[in-house]
Each structure stands twice: as structure tokens, then as C-alpha cells.
N, C-alpha and C. Protein backbone atom coordinates (compact mmCIF):
# COMPACT_ATOMS: atom_id res chain seq x y z
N UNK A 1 6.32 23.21 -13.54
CA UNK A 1 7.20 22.45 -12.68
C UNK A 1 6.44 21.23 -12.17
N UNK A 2 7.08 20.00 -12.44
CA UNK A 2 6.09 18.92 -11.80
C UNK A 2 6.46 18.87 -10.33
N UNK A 3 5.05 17.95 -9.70
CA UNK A 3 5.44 17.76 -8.53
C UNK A 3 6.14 16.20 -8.27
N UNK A 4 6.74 17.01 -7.01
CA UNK A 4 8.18 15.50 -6.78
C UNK A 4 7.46 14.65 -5.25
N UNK A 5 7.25 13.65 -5.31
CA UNK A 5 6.90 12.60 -3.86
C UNK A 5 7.96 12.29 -3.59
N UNK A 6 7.69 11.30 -2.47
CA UNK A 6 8.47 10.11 -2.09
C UNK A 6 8.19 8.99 -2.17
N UNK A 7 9.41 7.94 -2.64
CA UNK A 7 8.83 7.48 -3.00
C UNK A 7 8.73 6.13 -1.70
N UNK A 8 7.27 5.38 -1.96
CA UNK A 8 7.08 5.01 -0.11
C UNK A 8 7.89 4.04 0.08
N UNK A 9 8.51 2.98 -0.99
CA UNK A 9 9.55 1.86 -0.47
C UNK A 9 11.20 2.71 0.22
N UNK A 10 11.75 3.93 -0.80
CA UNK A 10 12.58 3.60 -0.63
C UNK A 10 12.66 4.87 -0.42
N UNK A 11 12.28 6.22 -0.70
CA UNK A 11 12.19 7.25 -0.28
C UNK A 11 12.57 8.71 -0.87
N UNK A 12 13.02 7.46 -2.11
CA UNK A 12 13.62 8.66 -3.23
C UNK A 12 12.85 9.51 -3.85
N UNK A 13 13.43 10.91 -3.88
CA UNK A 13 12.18 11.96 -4.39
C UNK A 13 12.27 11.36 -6.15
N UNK A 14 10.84 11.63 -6.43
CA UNK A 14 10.36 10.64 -7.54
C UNK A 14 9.71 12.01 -8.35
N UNK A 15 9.44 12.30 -9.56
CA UNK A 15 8.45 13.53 -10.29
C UNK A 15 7.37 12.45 -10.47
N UNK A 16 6.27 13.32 -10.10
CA UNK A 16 4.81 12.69 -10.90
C UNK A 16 4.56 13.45 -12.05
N UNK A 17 4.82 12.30 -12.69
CA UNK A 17 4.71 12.55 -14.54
C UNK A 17 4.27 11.10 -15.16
N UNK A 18 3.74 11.55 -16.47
CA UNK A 18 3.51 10.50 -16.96
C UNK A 18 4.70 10.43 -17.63
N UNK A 19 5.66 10.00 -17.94
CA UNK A 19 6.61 9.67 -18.03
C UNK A 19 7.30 8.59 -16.63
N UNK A 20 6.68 8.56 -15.85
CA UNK A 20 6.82 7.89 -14.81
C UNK A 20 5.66 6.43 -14.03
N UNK A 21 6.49 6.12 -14.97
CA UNK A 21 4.93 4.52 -15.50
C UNK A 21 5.11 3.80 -13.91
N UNK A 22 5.68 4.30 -12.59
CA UNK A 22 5.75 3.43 -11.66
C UNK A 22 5.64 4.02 -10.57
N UNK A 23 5.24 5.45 -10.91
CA UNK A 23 4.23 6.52 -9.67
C UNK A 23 3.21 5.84 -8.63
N UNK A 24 3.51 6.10 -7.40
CA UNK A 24 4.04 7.28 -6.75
C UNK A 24 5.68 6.34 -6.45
N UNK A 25 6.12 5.47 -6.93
CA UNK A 25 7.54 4.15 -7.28
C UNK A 25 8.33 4.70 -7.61
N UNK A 26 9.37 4.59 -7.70
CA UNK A 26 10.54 5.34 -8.50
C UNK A 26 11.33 4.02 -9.54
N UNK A 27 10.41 2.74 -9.19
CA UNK A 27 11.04 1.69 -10.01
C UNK A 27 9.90 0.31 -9.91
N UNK A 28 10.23 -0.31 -10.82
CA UNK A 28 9.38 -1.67 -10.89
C UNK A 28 9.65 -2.49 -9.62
N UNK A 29 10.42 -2.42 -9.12
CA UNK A 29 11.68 -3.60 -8.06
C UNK A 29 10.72 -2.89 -6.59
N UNK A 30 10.78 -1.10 -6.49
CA UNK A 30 10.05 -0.83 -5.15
C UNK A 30 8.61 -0.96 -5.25
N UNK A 31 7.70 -1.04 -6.48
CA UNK A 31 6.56 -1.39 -6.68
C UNK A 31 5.99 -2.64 -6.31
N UNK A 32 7.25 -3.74 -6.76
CA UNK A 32 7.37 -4.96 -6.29
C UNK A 32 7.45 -5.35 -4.81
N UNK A 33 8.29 -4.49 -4.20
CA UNK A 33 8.55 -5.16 -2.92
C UNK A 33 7.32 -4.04 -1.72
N UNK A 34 7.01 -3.35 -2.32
CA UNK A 34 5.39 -2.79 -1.91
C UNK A 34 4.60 -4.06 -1.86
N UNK A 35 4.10 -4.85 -3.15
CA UNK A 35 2.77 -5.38 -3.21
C UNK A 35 3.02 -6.22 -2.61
N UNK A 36 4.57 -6.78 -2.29
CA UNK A 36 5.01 -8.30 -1.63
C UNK A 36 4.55 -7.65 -0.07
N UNK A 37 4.87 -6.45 0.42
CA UNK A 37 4.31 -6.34 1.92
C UNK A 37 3.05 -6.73 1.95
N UNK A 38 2.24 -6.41 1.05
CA UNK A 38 0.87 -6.37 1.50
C UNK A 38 0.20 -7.47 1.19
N UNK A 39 1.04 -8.60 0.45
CA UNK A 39 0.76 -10.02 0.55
C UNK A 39 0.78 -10.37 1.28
N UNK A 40 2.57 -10.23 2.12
CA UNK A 40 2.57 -10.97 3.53
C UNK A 40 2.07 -10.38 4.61
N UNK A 41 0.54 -9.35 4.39
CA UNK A 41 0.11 -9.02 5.53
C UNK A 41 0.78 -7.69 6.44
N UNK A 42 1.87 -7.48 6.30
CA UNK A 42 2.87 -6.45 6.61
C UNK A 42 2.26 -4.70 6.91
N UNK A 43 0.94 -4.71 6.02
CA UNK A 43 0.19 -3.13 6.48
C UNK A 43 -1.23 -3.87 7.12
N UNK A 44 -1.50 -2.99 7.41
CA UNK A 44 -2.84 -3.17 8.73
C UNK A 44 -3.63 -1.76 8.47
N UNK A 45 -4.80 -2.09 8.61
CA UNK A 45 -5.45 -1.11 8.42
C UNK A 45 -6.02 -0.98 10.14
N UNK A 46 -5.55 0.19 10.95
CA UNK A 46 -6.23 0.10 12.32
C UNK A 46 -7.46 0.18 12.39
N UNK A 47 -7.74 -0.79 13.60
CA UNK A 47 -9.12 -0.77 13.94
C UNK A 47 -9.45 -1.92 15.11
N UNK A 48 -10.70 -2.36 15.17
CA UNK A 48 -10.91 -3.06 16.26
C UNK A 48 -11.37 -4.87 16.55
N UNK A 49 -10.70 -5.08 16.83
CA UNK A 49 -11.14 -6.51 16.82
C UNK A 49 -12.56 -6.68 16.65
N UNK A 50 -13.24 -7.83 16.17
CA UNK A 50 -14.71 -7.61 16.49
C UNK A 50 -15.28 -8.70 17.23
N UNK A 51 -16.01 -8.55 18.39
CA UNK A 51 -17.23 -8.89 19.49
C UNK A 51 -17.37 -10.34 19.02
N UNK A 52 -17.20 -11.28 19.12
CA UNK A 52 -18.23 -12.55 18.64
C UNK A 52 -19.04 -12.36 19.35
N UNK A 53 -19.53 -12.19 20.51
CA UNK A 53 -21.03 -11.93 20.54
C UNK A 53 -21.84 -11.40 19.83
N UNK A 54 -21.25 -10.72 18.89
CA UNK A 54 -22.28 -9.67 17.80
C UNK A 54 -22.27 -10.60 16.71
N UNK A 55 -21.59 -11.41 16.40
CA UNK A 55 -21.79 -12.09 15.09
C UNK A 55 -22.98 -13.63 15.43
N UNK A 56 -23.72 -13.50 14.19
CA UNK A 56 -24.30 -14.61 14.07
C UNK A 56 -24.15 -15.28 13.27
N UNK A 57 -24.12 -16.82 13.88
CA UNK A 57 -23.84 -17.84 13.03
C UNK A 57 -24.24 -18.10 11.58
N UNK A 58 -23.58 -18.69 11.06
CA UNK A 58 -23.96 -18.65 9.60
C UNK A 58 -25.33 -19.83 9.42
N UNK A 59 -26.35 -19.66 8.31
CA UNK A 59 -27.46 -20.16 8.44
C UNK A 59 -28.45 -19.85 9.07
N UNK A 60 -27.98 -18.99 9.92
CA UNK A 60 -29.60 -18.66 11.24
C UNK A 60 -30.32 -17.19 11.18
């Protein structure tokens, strides 16, 4: 029995198979509008701003 995801654009349960050239996707179009989020910045990886006091200038 394969196993079934979701799929992350759109939510449709999807089989992971190779027969399924657009895993963990259920289509080229939600694969697409995935990589377009993460062009326009749209996921974030949390974490923390960082200190300019801790950074040193470039050259020195």
C-alpha cells in the first residue's frame, strides 16, 4: 500500500510513488505556485535578527 501526503499547496491527498513525478505536488501548476512563494520571499525560516554590533566591517 503506498503512502498518501498532502499535498502542501493545495492539500490534496497525493500517493508517494514514482509514478508521481511532482511529489510531495499533486501537479506541476502547485509545484509552481510553491517555488513562486519562495521567490517572493513568502516562507521565513524563524529566527533572530542579528546584533550589528557583532558584525565586522568588511576589510578589517
Amino acid at each position: 500500500m503506498p503512502t498518501v501526503v498532502e499535498c502542501p499547496t493545495c492539500h490534496k491527498k497525493v500517493e508517494w510513488t514514482e509514478a508521481n513525478k511532482f511529489r510531495p505536488f499533486c501537479s506541476e501548476r502547485c509545484k509552481q505556485i510553491d517555488l513562486g512563494a519562495w521567490a517572493e520571499e513568502k516562507y521565513r525560516v524563524p529566527g533572530s535578527e542579528p546584533d550589528p554590533e557583532d558584525e565586522t566591517p568588511a576589510g578589517q
